[in-house]
Protein backbone atom coordinates (compact mmCIF):
# COMPACT_ATOMS: atom_id res chain seq x y z
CA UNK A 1 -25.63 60.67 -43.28
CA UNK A 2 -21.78 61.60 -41.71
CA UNK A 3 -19.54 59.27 -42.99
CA UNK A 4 -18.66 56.48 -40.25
CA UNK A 5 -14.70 55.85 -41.48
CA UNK A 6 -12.69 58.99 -41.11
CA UNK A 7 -11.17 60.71 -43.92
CA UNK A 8 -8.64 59.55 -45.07
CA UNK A 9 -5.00 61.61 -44.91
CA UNK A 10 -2.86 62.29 -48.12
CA UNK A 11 0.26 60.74 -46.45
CA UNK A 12 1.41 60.01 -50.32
CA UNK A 13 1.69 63.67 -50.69
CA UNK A 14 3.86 64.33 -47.60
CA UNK A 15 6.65 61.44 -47.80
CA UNK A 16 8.77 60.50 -49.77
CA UNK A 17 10.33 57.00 -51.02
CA UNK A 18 12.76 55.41 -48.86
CA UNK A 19 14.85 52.52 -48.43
CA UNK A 20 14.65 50.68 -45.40
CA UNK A 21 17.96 50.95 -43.56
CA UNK A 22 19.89 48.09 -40.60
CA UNK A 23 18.51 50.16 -38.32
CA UNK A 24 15.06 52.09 -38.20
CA UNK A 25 14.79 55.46 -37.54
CA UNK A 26 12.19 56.42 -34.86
CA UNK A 27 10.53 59.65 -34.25
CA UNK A 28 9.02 60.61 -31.45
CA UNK A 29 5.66 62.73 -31.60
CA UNK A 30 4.55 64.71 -28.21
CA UNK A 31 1.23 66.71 -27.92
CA UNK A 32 1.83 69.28 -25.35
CA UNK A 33 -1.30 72.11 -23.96
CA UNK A 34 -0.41 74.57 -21.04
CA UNK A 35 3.69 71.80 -20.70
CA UNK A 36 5.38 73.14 -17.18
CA UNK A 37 8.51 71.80 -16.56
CA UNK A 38 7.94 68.17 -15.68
CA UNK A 39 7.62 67.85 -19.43
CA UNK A 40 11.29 69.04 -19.98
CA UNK A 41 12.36 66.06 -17.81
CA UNK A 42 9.66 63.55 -19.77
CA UNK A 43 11.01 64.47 -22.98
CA UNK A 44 14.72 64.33 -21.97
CA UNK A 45 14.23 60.76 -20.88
CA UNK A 46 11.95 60.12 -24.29
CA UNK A 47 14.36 62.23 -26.66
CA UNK A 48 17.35 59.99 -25.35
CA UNK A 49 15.99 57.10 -27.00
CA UNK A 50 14.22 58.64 -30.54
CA UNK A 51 16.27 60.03 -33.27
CA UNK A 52 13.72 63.21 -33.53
CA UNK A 53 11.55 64.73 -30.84
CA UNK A 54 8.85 66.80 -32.67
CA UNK A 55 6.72 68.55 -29.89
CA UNK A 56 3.11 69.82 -31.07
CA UNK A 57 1.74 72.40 -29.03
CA UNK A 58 -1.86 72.73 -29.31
CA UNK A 59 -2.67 76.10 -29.48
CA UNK A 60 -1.35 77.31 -26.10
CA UNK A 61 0.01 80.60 -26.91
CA UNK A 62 2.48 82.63 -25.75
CA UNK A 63 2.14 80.79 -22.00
CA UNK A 64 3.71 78.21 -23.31
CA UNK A 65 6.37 80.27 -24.57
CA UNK A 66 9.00 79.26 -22.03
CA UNK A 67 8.69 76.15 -22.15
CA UNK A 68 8.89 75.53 -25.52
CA UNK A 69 12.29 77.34 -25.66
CA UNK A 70 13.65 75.26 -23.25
CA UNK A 71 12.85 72.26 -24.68
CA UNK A 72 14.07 73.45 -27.92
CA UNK A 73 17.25 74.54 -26.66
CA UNK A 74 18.05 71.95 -24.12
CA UNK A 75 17.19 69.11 -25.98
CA UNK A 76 19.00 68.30 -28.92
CA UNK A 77 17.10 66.56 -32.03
CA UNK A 78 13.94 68.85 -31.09
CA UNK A 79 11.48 70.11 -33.24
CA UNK A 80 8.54 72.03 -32.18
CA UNK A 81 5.34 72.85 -34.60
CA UNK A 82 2.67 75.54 -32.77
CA UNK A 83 -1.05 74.66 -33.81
CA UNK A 84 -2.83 77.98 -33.78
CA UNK A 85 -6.42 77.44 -32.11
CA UNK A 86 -6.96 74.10 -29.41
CA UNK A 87 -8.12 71.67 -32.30
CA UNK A 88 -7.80 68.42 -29.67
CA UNK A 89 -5.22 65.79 -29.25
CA UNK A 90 -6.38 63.90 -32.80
CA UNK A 91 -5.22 67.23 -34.84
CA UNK A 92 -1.85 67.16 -32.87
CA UNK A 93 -0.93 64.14 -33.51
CA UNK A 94 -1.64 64.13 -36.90
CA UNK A 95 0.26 67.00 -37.36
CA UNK A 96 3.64 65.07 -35.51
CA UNK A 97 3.06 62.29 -37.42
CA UNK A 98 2.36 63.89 -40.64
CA UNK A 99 5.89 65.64 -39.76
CA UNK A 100 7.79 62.35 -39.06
CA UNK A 101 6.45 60.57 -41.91
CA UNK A 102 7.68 63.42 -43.76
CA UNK A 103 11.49 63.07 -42.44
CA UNK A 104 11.49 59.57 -43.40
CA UNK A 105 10.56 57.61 -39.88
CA UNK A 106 10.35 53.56 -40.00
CA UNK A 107 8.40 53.92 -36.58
CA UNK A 108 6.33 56.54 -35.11
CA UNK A 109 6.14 56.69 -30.77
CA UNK A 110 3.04 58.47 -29.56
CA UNK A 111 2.91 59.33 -26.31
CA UNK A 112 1.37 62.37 -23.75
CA UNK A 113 3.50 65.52 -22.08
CA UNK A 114 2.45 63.66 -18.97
CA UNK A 115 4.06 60.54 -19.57
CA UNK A 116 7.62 59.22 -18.77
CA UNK A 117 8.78 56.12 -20.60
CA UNK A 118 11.40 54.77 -18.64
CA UNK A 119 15.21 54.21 -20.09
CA UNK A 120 15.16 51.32 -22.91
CA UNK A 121 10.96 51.19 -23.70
CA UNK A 122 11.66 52.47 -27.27
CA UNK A 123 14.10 49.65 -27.68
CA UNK A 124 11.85 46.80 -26.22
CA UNK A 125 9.16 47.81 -28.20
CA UNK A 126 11.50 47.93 -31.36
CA UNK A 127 13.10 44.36 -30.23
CA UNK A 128 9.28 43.06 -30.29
CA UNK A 129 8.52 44.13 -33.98
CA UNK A 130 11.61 42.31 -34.62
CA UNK A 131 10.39 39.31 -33.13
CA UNK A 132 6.96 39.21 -34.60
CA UNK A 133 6.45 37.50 -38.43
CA UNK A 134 4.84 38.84 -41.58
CA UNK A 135 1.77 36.49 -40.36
CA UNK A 136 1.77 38.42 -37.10
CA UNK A 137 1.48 41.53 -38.77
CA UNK A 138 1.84 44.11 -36.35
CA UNK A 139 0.96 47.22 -36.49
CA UNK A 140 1.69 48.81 -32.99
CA UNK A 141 3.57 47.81 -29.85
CA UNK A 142 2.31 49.43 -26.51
CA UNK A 143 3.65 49.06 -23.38
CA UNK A 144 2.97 45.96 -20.80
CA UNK A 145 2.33 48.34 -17.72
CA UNK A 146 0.43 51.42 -16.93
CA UNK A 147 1.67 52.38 -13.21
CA UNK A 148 2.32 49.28 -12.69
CA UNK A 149 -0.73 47.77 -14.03
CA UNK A 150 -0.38 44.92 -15.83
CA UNK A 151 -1.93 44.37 -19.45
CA UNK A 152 -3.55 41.04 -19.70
CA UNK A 153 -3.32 39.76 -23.11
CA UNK A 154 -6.20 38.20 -25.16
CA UNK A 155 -4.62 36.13 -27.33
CA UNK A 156 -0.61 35.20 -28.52
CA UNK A 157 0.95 35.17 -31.43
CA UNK A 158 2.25 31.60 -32.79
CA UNK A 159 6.10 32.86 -31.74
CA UNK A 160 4.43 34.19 -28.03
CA UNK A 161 4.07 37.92 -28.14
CA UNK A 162 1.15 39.09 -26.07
CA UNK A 163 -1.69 40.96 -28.09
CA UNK A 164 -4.61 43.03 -26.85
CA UNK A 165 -7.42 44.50 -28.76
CA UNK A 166 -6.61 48.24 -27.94
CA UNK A 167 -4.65 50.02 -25.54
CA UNK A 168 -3.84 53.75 -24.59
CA UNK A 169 -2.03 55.73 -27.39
CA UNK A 170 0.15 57.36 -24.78
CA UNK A 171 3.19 54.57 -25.28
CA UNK A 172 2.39 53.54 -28.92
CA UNK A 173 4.96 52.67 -31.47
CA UNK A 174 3.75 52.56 -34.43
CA UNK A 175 4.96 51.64 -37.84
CA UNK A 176 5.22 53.23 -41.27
CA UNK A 177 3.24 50.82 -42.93
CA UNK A 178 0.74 50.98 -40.44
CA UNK A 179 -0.03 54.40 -40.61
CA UNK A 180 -0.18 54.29 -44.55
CA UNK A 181 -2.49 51.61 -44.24
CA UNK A 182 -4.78 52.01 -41.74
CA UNK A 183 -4.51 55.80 -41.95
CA UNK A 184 -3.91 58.66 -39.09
CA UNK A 185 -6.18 59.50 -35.87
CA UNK A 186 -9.91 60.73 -36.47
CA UNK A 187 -9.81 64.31 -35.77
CA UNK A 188 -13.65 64.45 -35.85
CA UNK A 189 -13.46 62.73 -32.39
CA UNK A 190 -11.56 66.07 -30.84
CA UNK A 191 -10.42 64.17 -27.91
CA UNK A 192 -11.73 60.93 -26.01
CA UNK A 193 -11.92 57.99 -27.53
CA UNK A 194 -9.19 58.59 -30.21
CA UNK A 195 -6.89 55.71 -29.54
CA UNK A 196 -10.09 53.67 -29.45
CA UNK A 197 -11.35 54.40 -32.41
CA UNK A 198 -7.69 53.97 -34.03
CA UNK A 199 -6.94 50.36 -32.52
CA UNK A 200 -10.26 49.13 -33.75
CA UNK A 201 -9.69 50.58 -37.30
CA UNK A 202 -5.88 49.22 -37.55
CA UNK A 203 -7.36 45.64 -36.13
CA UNK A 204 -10.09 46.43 -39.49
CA UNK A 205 -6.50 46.68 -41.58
CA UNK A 206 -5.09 43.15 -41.04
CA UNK A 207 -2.63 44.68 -37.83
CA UNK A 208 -2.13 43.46 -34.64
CA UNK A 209 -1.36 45.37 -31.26
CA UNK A 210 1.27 43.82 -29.51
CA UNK A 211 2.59 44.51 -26.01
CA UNK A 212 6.69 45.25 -25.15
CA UNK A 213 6.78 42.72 -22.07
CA UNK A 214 8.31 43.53 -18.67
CA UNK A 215 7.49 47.52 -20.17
CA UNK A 216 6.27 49.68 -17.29
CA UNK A 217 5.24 53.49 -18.24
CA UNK A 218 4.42 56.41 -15.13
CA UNK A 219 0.98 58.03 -17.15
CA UNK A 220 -1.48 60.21 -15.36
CA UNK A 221 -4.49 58.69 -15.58
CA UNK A 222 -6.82 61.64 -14.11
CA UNK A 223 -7.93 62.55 -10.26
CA UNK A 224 -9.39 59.75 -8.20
CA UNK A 225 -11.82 61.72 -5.97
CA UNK A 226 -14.00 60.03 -3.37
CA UNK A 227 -17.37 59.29 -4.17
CA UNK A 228 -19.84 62.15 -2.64
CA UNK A 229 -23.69 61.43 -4.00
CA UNK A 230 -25.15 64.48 -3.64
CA UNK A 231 -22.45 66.34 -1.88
CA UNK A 232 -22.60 64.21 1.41
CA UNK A 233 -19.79 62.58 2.71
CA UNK A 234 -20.09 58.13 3.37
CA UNK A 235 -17.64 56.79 5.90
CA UNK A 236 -16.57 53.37 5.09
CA UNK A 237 -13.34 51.64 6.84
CA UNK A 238 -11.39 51.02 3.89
CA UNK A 239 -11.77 54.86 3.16
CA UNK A 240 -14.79 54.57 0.57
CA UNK A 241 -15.31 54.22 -3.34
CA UNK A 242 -13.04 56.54 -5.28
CA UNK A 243 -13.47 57.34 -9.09
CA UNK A 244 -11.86 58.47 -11.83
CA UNK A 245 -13.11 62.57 -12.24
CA UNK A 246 -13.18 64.33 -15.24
CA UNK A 247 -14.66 67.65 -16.54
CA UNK A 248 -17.73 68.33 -17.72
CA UNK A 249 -16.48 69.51 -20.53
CA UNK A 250 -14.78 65.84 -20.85
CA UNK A 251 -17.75 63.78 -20.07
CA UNK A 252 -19.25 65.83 -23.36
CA UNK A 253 -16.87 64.40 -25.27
CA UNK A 254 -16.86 60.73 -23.43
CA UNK A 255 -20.56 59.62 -24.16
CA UNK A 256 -20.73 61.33 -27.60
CA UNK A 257 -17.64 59.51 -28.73
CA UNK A 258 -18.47 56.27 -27.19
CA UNK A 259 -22.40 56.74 -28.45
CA UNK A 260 -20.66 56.92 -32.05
CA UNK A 261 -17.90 54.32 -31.68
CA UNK A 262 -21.35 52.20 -30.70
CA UNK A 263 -22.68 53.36 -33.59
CA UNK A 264 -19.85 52.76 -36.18
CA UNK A 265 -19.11 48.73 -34.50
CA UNK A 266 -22.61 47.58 -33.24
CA UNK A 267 -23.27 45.46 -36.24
CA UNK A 268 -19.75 43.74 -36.23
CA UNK A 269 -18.14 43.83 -32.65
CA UNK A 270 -21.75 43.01 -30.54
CA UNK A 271 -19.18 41.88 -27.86
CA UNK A 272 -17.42 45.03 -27.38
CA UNK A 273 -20.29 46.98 -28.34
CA UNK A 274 -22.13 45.67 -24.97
CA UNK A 275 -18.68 46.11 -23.11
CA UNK A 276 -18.60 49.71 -23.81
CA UNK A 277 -22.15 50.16 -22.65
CA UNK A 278 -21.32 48.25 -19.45
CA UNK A 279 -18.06 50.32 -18.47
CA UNK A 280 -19.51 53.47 -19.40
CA UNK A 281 -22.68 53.32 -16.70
CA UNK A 282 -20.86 53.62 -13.75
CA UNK A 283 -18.45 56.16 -14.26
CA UNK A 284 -21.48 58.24 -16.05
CA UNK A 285 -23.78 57.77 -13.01
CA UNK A 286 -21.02 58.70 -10.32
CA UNK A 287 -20.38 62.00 -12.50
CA UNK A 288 -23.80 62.84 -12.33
CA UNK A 289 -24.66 61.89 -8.74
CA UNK A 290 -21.14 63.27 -6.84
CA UNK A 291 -19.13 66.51 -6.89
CA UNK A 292 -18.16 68.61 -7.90
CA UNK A 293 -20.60 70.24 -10.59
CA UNK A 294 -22.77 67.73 -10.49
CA UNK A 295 -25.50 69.72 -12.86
CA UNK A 296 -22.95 70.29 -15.60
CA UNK A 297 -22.14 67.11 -15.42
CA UNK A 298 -25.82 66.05 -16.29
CA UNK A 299 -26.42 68.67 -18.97
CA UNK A 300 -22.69 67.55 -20.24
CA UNK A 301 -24.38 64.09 -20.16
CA UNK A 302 -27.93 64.79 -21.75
CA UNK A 303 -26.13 66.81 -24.29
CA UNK A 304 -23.27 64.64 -25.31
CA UNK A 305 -25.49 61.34 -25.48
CA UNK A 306 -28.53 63.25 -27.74
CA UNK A 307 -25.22 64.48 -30.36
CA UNK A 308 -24.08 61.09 -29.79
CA UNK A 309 -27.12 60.06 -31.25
CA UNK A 310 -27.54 62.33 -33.85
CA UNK A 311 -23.84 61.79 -35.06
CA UNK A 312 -22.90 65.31 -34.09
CA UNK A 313 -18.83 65.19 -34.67
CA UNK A 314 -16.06 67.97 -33.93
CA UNK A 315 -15.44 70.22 -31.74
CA UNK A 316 -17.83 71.09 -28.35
CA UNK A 317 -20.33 74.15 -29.05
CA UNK A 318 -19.06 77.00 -28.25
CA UNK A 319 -21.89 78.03 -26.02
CA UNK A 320 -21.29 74.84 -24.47
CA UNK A 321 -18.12 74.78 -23.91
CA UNK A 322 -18.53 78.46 -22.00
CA UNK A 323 -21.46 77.17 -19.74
CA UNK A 324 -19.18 73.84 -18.70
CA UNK A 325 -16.67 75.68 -17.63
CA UNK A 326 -17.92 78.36 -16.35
């Protein structure tokens, strides 16, 4: 039977000792895959507020060549690490983090190539670690706003600090002691899933997630495409249903991450286990039923929930991968 807690990383073998100093030092760790340059302007904002930018490119190549150099060159305090193959966003940050860790960082900020945190986030996020107690315990801050949308806490803290049971990673600050605890991100998951998967386990640690109030972060989120069942157009006077669209090859990796998440909490989160199944039938039914691809997005379906099932981890097939996006 696969193991159902990730393997643990040696971060004891890449960081060393240190003494905690008046003021933390924070690294900032940014997957990037095919960056143009809005993501020289993201990480000029982001690098602004970090003492180290370490950019992980996963497995690009030489088209990301340009980019790369310009960040490097026109950003001061920038590292950049090159992953050789597309191993997924788990693998990428791991490698930042592992890199961080390594240079001594008190705090850790996660966040996407696509994401700009706005002027004084790392700071309010910092500000609410100093607020919370050892009782508290937490583990990550995240912000209080995705595009505006506002995080609705589900519980306080005894001195008021909003916490939620999991958020996006994009917008995570996380600290040291929290990611020797509770460990890095499961790289078995690929992509999808991964920042669910690592909330639940640093909840499993004794951490809390916290949220930076008054934060508000500009994150893509994905395509909202009208909804087309079977390729035919509805006319509705508030313009129709739209949904969130993603690729086949995506919706692989959707159900057979959430199928094993199911698997790996059902006996002690029944709660969220049945709120995962709930969320997950409508955006699986409107991938199936509406365009585009509508057959790959069945197959991607069928496919993902029967490895799902059989606790198939890692990377997509191959042959799958090539038929999906074909």
């Amino acid at each position: 039977m696969p193991r159902s807690r990730p393997p643990r990383s040696p971060l004891a073998t890449v960081t060393a000792p240190h003494e905690p100093t008046a003021e933390p030092r924070v690294v900032a760790v940014v997957p990037t895959f095919h960056p143009d340059d809005e993501v020289v302007a993201n990480m000029r904002s982001l690098a602004s507020q970090v003492d180290e930018l370490i950019i992980v490119d996963d497995g690009t190549g030489p088209a990301a060549d340009r980019v790369l150099s310009r960040l490097e060159a026109e950003i001061p305090g920038t590292r950049i690490l090159r992953l050789e193959r597309n191993a997924g966003i788990a693998r990428a940050l791991n490698e930042g983090v592992r890199a961080a860790l390594a240079d001594r960082a008190d705090f850790v900020v996660n966040t996407d190539q696509d994401t700009d945190l706005p002027d004084g986030y790392v700071r309010a996020c910092l500000d609410t670690f100093a607020r919370s107690n050892r009782v508290t315990r937490v583990g990550i801050v995240c912000t209080d706003r995705v595009n505006g949308q506002p995080s609705i806490p589900t519980w306080y803290s005894p001195e008021g600090l909003g916490l939620v049971p999991e958020a996006i990673q994009s917008g995570f600050v996380i600290s040291r002691e929290c990611l020797e605890t509770a460990g890095l991100f499961d790289e078995r998951l690929v992509i999808d899933c991964v920042d669910t998967e690592y909330c639940l386990r640093v909840r499993d640690h004794g951490f809390r997630i916290a949220i930076a109030e008054d934060t508000d972060i500009a994150h893509e989120l994905g395509e909202m495409v009208p909804f087309r069942p079977f390729g035919m157009s509805l006319s509705h006077r508030d313009g129709g249903h739209l949904y969130q669209y993603h690729s086949p090859f995506r919706q692989y990796y959707i159900i057979r991450n959430n199928i094993d998440l199911v698997f790996r909490n059902a006996r002690r989160r029944r709660r969220w286990t049945l709120a995962v199944i709930k969320r997950q039938i409508g955006p699986t039914f409107d991938a199936i039923v509406s365009g585009p691809k509508r057959t790959k997005h069945l197959v991607a379906t069928v496919v993902g929930g029967v490895h799902g099932l059989a606790r198939v981890r890692g990377p997509i097939p191959p042959a799958l991968l090539r038929y999906l996006r074909g």
